[in-house]
PDB file of N, CA and C in Angstrom:
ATOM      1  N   UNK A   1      95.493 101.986 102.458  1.00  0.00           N
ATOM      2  CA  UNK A   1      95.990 103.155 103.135  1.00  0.00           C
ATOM      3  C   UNK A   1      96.756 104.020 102.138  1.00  0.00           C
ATOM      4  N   UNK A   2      96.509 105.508 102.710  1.00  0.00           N
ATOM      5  CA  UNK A   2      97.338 106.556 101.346  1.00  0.00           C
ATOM      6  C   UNK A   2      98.691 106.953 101.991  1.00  0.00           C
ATOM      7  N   UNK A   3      99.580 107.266 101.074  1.00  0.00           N
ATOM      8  CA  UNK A   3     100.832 107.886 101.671  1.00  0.00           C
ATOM      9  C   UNK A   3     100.997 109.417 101.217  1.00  0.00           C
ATOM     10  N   UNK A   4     101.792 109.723 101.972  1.00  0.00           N
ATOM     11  CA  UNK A   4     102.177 111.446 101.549  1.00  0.00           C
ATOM     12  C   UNK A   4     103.433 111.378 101.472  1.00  0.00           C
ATOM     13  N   UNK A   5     103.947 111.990 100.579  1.00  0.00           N
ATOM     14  CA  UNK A   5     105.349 112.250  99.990  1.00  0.00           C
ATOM     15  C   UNK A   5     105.842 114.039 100.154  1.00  0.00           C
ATOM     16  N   UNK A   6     106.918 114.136 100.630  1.00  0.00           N
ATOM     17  CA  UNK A   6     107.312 115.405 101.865  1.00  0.00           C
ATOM     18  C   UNK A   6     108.766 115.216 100.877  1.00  0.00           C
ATOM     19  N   UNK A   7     109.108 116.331 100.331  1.00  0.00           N
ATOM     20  CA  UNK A   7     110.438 116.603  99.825  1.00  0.00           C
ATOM     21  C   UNK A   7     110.686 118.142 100.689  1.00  0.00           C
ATOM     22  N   UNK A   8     111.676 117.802 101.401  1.00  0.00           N
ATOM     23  CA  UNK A   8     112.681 118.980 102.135  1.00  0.00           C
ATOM     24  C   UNK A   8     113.378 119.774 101.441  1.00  0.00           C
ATOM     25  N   UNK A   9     113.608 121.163 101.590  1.00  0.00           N
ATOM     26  CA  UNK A   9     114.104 121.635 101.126  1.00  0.00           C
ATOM     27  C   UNK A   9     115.527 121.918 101.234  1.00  0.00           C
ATOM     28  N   UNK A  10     115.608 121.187 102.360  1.00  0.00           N
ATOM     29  CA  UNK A  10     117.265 121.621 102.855  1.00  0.00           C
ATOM     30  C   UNK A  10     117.722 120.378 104.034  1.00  0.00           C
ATOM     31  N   UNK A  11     118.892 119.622 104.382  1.00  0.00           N
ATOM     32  CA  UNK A  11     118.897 118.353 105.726  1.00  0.00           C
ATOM     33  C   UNK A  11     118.362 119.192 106.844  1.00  0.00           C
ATOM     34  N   UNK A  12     118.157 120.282 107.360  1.00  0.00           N
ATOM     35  CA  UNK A  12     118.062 120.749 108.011  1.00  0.00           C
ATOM     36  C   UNK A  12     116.096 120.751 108.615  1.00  0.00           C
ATOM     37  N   UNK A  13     115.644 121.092 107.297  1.00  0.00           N
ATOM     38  CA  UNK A  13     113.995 120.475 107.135  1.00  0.00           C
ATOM     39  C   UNK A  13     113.827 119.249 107.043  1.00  0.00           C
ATOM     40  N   UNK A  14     114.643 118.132 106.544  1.00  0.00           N
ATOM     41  CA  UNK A  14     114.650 116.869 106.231  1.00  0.00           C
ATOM     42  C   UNK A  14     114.760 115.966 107.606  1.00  0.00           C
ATOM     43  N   UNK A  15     115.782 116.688 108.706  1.00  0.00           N
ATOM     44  CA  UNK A  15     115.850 116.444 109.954  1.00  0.00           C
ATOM     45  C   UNK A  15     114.897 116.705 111.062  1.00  0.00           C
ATOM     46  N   UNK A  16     114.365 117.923 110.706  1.00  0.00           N
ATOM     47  CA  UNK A  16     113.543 118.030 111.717  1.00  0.00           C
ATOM     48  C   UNK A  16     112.198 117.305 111.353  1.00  0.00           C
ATOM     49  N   UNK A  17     111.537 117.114 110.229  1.00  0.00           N
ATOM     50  CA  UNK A  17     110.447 116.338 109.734  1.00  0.00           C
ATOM     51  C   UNK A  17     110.491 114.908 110.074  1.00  0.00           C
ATOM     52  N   UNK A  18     111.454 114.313 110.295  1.00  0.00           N
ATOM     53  CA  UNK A  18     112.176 113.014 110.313  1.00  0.00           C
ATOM     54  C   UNK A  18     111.920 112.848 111.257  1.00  0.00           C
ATOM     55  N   UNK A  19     112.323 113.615 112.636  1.00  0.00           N
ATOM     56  CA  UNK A  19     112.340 113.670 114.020  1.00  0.00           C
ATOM     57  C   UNK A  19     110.943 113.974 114.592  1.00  0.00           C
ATOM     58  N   UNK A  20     110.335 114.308 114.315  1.00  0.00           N
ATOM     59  CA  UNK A  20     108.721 115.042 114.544  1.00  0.00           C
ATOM     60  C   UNK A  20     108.041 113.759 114.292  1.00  0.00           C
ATOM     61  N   UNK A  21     108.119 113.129 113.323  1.00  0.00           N
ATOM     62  CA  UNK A  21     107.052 112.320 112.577  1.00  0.00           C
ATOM     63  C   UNK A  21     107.560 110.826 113.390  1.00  0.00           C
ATOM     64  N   UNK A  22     109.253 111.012 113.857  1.00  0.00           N
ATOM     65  CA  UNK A  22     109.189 109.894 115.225  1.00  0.00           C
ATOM     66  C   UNK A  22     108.439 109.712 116.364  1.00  0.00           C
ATOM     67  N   UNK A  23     108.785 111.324 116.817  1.00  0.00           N
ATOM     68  CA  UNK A  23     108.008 111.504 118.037  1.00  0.00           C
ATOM     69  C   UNK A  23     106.721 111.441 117.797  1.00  0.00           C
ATOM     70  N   UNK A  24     105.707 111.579 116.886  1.00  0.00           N
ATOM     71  CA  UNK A  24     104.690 111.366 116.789  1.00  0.00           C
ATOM     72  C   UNK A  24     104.325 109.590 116.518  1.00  0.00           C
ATOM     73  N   UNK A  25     105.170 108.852 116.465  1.00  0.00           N
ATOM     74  CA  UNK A  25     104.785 107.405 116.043  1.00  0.00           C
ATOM     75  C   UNK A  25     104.502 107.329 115.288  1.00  0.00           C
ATOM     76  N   UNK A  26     104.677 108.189 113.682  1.00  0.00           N
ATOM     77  CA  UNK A  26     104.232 107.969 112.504  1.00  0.00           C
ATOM     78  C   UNK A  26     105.636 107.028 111.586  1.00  0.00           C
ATOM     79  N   UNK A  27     105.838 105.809 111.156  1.00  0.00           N
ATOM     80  CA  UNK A  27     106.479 105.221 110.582  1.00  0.00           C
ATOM     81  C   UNK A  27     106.545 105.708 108.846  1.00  0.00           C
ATOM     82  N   UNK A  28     108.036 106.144 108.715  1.00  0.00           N
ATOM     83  CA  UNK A  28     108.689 106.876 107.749  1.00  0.00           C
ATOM     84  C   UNK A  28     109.449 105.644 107.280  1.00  0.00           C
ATOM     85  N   UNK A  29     109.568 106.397 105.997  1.00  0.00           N
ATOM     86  CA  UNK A  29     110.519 105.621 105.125  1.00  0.00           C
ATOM     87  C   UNK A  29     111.631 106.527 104.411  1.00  0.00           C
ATOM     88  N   UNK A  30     112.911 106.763 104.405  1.00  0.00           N
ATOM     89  CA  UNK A  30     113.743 107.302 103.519  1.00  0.00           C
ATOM     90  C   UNK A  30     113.750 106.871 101.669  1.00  0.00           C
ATOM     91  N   UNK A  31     113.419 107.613 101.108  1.00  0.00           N
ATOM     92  CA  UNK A  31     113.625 107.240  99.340  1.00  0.00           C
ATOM     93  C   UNK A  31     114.872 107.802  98.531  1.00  0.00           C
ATOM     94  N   UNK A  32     115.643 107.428  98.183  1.00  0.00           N
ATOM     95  CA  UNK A  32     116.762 107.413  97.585  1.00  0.00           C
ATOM     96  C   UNK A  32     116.139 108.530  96.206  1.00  0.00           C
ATOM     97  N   UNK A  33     117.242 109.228  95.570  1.00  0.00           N
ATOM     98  CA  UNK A  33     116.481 109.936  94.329  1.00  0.00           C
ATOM     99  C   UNK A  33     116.491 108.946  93.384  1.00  0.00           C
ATOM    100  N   UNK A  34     117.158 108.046  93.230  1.00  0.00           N
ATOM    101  CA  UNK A  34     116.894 107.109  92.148  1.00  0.00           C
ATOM    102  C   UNK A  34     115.428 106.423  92.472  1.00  0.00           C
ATOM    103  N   UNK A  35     115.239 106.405  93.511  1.00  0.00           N
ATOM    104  CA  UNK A  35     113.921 105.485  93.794  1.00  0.00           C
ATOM    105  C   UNK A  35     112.670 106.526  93.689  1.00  0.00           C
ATOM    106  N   UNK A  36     112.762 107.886  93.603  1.00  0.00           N
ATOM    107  CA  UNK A  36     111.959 108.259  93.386  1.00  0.00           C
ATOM    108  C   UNK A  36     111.570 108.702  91.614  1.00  0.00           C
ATOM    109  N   UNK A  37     112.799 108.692  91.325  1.00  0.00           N
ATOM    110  CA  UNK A  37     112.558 108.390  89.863  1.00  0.00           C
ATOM    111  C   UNK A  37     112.204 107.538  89.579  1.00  0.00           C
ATOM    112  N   UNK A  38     112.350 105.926  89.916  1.00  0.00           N
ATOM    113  CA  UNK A  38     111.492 104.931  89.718  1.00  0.00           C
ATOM    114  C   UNK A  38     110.252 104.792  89.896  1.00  0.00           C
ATOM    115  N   UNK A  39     109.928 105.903  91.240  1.00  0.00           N
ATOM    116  CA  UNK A  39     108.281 105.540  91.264  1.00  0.00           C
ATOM    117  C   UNK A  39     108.022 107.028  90.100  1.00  0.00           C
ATOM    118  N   UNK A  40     108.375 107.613  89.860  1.00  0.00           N
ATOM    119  CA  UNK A  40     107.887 108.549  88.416  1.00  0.00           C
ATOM    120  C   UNK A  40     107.762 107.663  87.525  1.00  0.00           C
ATOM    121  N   UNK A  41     108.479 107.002  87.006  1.00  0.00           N
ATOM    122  CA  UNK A  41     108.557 106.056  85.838  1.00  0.00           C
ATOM    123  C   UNK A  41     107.499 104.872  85.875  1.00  0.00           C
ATOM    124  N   UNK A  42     107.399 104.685  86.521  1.00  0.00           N
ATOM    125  CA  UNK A  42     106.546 104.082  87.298  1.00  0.00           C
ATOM    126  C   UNK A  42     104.815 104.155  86.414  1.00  0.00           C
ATOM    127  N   UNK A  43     104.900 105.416  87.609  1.00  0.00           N
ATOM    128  CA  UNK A  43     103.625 105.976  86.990  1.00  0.00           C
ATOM    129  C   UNK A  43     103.171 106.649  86.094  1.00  0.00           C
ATOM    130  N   UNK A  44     104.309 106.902  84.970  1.00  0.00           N
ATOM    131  CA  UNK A  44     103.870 107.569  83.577  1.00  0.00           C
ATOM    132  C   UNK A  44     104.041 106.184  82.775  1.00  0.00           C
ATOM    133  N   UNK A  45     104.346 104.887  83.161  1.00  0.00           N
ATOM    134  CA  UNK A  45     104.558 103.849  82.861  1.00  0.00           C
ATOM    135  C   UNK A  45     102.571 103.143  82.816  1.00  0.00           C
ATOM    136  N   UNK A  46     101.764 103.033  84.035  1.00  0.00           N
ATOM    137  CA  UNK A  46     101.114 102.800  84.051  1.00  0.00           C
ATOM    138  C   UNK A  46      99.846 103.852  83.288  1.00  0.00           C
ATOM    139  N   UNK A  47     100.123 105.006  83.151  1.00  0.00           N
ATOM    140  CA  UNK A  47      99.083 105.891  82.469  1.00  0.00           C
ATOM    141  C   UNK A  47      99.274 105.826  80.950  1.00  0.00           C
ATOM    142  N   UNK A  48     100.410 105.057  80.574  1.00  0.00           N
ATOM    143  CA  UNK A  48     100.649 104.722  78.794  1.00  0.00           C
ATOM    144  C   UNK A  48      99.973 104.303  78.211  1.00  0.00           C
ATOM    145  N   UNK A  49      99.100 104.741  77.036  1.00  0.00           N
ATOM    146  CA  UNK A  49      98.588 103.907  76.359  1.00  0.00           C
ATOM    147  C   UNK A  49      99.130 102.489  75.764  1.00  0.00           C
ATOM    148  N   UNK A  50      98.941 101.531  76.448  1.00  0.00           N
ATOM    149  CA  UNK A  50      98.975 100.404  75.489  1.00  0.00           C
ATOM    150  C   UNK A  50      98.183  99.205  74.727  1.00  0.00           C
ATOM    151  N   UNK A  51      97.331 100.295  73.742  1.00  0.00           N
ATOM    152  CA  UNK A  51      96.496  99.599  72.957  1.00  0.00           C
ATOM    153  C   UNK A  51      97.042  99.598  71.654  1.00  0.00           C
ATOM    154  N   UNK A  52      98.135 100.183  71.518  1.00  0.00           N
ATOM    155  CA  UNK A  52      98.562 100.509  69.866  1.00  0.00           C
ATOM    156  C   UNK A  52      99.944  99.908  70.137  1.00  0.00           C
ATOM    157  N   UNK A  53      99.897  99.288  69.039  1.00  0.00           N
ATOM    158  CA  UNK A  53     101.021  98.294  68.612  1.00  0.00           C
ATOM    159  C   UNK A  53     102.260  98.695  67.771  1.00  0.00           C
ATOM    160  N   UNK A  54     103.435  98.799  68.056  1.00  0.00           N
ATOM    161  CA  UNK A  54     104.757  99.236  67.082  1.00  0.00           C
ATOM    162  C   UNK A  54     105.561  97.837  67.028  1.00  0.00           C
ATOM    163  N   UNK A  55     105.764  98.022  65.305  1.00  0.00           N
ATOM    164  CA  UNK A  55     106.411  97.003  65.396  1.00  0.00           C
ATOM    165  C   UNK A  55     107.925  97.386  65.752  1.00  0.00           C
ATOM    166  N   UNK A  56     108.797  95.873  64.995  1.00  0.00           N
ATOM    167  CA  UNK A  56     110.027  96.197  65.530  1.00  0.00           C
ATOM    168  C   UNK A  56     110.489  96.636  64.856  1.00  0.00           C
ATOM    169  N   UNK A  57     110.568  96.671  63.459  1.00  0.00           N
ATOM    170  CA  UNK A  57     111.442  97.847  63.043  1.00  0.00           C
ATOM    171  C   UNK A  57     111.295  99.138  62.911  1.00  0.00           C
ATOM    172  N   UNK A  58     109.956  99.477  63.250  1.00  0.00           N
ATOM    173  CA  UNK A  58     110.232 101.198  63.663  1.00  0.00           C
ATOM    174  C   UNK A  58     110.775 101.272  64.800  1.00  0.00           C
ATOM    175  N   UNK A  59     110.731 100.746  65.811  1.00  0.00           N
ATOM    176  CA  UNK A  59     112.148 100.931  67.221  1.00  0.00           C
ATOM    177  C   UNK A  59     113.100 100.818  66.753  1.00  0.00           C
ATOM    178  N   UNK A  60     113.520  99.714  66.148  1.00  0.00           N
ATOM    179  CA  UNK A  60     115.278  99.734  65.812  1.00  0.00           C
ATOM    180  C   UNK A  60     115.290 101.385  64.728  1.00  0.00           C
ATOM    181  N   UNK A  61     114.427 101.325  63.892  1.00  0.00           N
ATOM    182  CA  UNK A  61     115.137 102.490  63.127  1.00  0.00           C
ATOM    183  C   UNK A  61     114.853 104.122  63.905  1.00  0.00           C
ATOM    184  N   UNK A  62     114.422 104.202  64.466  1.00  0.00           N
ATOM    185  CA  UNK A  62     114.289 105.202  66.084  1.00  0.00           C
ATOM    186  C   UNK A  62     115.270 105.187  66.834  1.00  0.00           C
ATOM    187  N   UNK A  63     115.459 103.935  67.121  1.00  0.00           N
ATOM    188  CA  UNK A  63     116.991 103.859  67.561  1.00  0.00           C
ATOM    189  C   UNK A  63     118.121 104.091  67.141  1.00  0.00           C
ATOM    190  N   UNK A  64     118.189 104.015  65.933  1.00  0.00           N
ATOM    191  CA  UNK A  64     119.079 104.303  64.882  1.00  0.00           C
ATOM    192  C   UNK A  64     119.462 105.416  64.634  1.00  0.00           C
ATOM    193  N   UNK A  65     118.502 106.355  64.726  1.00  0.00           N
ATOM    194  CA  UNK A  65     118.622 107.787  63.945  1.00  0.00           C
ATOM    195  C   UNK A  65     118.604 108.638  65.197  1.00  0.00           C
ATOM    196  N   UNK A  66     119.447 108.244  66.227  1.00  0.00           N
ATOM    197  CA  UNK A  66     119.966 108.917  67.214  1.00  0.00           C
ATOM    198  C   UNK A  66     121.291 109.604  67.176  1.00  0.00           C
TER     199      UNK A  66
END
């Protein structure tokens, strides 16, 4: 099954969408903004190439030269 993701523009849209999608018997979920940054991360997480290999000291020195 697919989901749709509905960002409000204001509590006022956030409320009435909320309330509609009750009365209709459609089961909602609230997402926190941290949690929707997680599912971003997420998914630029899974579209990463990981076929190419870094070792460790080019991270530490990347890290370094911050």
């Amino acid at each position: 099954m697919k989901a749709v993701v509905i960002s409000p523009k204001s509590a006022e849209e956030f409320k009435f969408i909320h309330s509609l999608l009750k009365k209709l018997g459609i089961k909602s979920t609230t997402l926190s903004k941290e949690e929707i940054e997680d599912a971003g991360l997420l998914k630029l997480m899974k579209a990463a190439d990981r076929t190419k290999k870094t070792s460790r000291e080019v991270i530490l020195k990347k890290l370094g030269s911050k």
